[in-house]
N, C-alpha and C. Protein backbone atom coordinates (compact mmCIF):
# COMPACT_ATOMS: atom_id res chain seq x y z
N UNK A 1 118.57 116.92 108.54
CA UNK A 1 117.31 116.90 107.81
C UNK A 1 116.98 115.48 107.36
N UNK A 2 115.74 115.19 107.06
CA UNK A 2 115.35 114.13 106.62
C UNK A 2 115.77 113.76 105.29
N UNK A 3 116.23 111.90 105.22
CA UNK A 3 116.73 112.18 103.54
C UNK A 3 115.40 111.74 102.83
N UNK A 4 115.22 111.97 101.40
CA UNK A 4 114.49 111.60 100.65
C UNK A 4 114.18 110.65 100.26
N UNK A 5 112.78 109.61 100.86
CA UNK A 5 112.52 108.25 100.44
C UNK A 5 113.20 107.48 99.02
N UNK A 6 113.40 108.58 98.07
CA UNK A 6 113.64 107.39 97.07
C UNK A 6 114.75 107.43 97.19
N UNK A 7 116.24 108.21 97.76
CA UNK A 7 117.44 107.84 98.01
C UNK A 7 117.45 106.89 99.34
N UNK A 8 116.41 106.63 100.25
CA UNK A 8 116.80 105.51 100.68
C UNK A 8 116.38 104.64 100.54
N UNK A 9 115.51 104.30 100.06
CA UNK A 9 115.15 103.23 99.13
C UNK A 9 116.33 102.62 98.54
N UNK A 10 117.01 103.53 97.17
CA UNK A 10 117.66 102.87 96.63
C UNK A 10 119.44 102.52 97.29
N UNK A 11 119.08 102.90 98.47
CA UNK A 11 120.80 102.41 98.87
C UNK A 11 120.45 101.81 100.28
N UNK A 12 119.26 101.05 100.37
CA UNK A 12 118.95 100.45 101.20
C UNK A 12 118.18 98.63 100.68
N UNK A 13 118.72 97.93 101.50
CA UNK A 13 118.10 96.65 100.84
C UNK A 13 116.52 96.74 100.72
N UNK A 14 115.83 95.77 100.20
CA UNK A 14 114.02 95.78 100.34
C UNK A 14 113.86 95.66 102.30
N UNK A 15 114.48 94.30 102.53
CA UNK A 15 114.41 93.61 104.22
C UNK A 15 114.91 95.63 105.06
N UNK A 16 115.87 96.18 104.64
CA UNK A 16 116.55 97.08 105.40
C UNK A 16 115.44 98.62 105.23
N UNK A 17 114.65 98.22 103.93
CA UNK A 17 113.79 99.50 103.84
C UNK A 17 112.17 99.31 104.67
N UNK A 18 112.61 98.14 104.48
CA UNK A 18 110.97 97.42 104.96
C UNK A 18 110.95 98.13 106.52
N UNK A 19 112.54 97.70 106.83
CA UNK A 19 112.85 97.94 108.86
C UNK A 19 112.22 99.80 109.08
N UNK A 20 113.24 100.00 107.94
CA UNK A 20 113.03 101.36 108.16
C UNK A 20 111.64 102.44 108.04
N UNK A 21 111.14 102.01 107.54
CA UNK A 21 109.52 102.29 107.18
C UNK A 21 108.85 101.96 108.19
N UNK A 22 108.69 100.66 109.08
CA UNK A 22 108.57 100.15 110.23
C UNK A 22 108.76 101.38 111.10
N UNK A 23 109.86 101.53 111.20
CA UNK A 23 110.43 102.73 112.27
C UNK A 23 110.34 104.09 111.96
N UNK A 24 110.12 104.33 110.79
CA UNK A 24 109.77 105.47 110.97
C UNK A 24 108.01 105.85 111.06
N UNK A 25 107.02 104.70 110.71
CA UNK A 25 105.66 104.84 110.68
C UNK A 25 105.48 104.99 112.69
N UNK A 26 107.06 104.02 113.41
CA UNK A 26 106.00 103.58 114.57
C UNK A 26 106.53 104.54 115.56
N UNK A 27 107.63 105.77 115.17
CA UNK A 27 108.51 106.25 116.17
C UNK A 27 107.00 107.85 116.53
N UNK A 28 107.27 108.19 117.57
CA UNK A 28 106.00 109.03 117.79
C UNK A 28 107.08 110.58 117.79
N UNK A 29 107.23 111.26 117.40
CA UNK A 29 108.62 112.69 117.47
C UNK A 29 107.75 113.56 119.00
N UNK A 30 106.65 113.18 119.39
CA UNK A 30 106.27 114.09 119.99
C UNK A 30 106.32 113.38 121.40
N UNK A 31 107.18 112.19 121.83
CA UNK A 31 107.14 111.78 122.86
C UNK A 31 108.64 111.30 122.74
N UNK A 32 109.49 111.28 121.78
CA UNK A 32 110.67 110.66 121.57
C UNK A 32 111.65 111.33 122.92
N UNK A 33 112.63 110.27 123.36
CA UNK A 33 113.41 110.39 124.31
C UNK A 33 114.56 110.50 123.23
N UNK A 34 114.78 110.17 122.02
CA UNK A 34 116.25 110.04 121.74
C UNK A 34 117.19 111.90 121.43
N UNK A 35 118.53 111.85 122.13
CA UNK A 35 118.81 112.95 121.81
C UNK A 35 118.58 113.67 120.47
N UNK A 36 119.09 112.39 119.34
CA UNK A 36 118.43 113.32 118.40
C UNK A 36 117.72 113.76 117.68
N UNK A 37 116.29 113.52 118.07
CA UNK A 37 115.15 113.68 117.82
C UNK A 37 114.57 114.87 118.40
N UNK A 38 114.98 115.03 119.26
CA UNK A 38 114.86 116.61 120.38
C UNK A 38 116.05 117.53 119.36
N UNK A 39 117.33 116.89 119.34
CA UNK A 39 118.12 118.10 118.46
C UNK A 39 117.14 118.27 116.88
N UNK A 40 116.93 117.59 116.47
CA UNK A 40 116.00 118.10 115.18
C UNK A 40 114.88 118.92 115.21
N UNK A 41 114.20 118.79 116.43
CA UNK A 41 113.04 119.28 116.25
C UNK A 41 113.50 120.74 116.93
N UNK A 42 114.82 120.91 117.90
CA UNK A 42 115.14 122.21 118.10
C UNK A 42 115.33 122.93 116.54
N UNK A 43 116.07 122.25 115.68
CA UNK A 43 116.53 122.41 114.71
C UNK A 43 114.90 123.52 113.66
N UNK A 44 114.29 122.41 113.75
CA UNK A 44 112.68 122.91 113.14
C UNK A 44 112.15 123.96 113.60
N UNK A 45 112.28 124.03 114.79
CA UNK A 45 111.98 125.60 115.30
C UNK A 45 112.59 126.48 115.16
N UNK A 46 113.87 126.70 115.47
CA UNK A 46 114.77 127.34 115.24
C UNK A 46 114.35 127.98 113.28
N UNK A 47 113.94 127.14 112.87
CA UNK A 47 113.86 127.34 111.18
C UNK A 47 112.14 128.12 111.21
N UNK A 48 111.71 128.00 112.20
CA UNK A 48 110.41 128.38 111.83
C UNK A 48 109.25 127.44 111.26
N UNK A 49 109.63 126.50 111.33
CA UNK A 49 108.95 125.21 111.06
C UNK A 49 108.16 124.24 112.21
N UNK A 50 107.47 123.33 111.81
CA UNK A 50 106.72 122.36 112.29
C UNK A 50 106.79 120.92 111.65
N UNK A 51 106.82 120.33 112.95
CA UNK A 51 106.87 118.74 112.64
C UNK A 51 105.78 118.47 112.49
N UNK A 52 106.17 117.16 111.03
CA UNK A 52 104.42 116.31 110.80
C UNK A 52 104.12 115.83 112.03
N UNK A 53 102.72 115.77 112.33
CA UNK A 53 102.77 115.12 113.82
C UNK A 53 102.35 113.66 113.30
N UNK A 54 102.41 113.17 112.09
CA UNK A 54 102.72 111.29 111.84
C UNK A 54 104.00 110.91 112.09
N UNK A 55 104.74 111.54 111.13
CA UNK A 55 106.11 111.33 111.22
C UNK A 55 107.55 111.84 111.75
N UNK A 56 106.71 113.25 111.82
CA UNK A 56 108.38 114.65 112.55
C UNK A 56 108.97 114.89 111.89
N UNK A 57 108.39 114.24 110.41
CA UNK A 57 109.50 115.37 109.56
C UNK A 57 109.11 116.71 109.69
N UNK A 58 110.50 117.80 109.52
CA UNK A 58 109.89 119.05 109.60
C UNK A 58 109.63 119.60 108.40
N UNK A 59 108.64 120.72 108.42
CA UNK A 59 107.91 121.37 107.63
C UNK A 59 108.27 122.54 107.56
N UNK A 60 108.08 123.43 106.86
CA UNK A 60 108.53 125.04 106.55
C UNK A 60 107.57 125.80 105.56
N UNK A 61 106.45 126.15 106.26
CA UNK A 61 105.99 127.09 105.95
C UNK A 61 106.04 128.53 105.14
N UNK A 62 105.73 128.23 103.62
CA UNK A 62 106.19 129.63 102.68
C UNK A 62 105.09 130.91 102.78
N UNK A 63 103.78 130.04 102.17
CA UNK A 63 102.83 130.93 101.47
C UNK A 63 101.98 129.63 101.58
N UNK A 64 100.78 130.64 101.57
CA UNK A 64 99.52 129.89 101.18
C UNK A 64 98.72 129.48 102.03
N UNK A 65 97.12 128.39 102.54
CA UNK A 65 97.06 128.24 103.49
C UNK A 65 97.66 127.02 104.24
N UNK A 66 96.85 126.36 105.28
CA UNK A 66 97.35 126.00 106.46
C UNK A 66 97.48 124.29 105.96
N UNK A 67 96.88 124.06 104.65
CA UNK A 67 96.73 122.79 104.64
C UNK A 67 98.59 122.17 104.14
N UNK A 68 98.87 121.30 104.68
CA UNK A 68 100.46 121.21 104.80
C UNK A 68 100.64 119.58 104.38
N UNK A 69 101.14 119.32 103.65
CA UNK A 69 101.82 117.53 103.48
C UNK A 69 102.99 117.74 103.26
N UNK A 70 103.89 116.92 104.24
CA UNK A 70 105.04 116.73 104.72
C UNK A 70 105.86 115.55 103.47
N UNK A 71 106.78 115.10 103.07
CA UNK A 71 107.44 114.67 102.37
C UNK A 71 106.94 113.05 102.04
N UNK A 72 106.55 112.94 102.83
CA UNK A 72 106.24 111.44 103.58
C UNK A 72 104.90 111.29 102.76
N UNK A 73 104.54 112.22 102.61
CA UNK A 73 102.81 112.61 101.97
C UNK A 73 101.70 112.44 102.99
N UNK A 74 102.38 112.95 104.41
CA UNK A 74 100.79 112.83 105.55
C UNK A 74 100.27 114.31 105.24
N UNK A 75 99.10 114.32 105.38
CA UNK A 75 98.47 115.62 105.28
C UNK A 75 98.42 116.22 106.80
N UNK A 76 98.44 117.00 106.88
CA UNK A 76 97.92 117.93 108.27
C UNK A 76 97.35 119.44 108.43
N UNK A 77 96.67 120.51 109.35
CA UNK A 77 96.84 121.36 109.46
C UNK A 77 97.85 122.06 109.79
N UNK A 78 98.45 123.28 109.37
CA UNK A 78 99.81 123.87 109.74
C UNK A 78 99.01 124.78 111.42
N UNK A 79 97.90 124.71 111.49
CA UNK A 79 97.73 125.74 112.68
C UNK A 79 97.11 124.87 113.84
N UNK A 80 96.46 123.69 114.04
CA UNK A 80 96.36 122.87 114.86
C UNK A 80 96.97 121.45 115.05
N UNK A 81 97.88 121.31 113.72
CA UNK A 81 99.01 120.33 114.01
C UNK A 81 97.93 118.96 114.14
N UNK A 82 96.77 118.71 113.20
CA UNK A 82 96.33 117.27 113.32
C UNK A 82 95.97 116.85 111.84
N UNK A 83 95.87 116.30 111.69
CA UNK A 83 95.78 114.77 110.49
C UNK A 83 93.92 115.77 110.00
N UNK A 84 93.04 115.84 111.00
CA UNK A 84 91.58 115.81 110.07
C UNK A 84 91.66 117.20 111.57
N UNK A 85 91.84 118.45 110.41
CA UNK A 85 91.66 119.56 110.94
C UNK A 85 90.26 120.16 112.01
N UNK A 86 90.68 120.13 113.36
CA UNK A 86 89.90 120.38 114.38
C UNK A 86 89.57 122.35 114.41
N UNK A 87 90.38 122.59 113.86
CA UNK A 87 90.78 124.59 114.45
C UNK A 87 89.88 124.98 113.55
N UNK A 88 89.16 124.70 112.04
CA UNK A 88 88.50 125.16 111.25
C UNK A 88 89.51 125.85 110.18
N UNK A 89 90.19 126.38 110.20
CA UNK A 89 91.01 127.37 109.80
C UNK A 89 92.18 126.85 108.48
N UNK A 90 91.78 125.36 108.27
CA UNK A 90 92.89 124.52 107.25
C UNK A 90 92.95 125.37 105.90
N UNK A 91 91.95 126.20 105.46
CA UNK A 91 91.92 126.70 103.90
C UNK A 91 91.95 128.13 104.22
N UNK A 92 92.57 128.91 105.32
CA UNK A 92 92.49 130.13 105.42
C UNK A 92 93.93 130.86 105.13
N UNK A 93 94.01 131.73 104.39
CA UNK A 93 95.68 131.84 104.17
C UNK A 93 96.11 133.15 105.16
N UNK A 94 97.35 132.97 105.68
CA UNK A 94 97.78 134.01 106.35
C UNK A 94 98.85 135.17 105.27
């Protein structure tokens, strides 16, 4: 699972958080070749979840509607998986 920005923040230098922020703003989860980026996102499904499609963190769906922000604080739809909801359906609850 993803760890929580302010624990790496604080056990990470400024230069080493700076890298990492870098890499995680520029890595794409929906084209990634690395094994374990594919094992996580099996991982997310397997849970019933969805990756931010900014970042890949995964998401887990409780209650409520579709409108979803991921840890990272990107917003998205939970039912068309984009940033500025195309499906209509962002405030509809299942």
């Amino acid at each position: 699972m993803e760890l929580p920005v302010e624990y790496v923040k604080s056990v990470l230098t400024k230069t080493q958080f700076d890298q990492y922020q870098r890499y995680v703003s520029e890595r794409d989860p929906k084209t990634s070749t690395l094994k374990s980026d594919q094992d996580y996102a099996a991982v997310v499904r397997k849970n019933k979840g969805k990756q931010c499609p900014v970042c890949g963190i995964g998401v887990v769906k409780v209650a409520g509607c579709h409108a979803m922000r991921c840890s990272l604080g990107h917003g998205f739809c939970w039912n068309c998986l984009q940033s500025i909801c195309t499906c209509g359906r962002i405030y509809q609850y299942n």
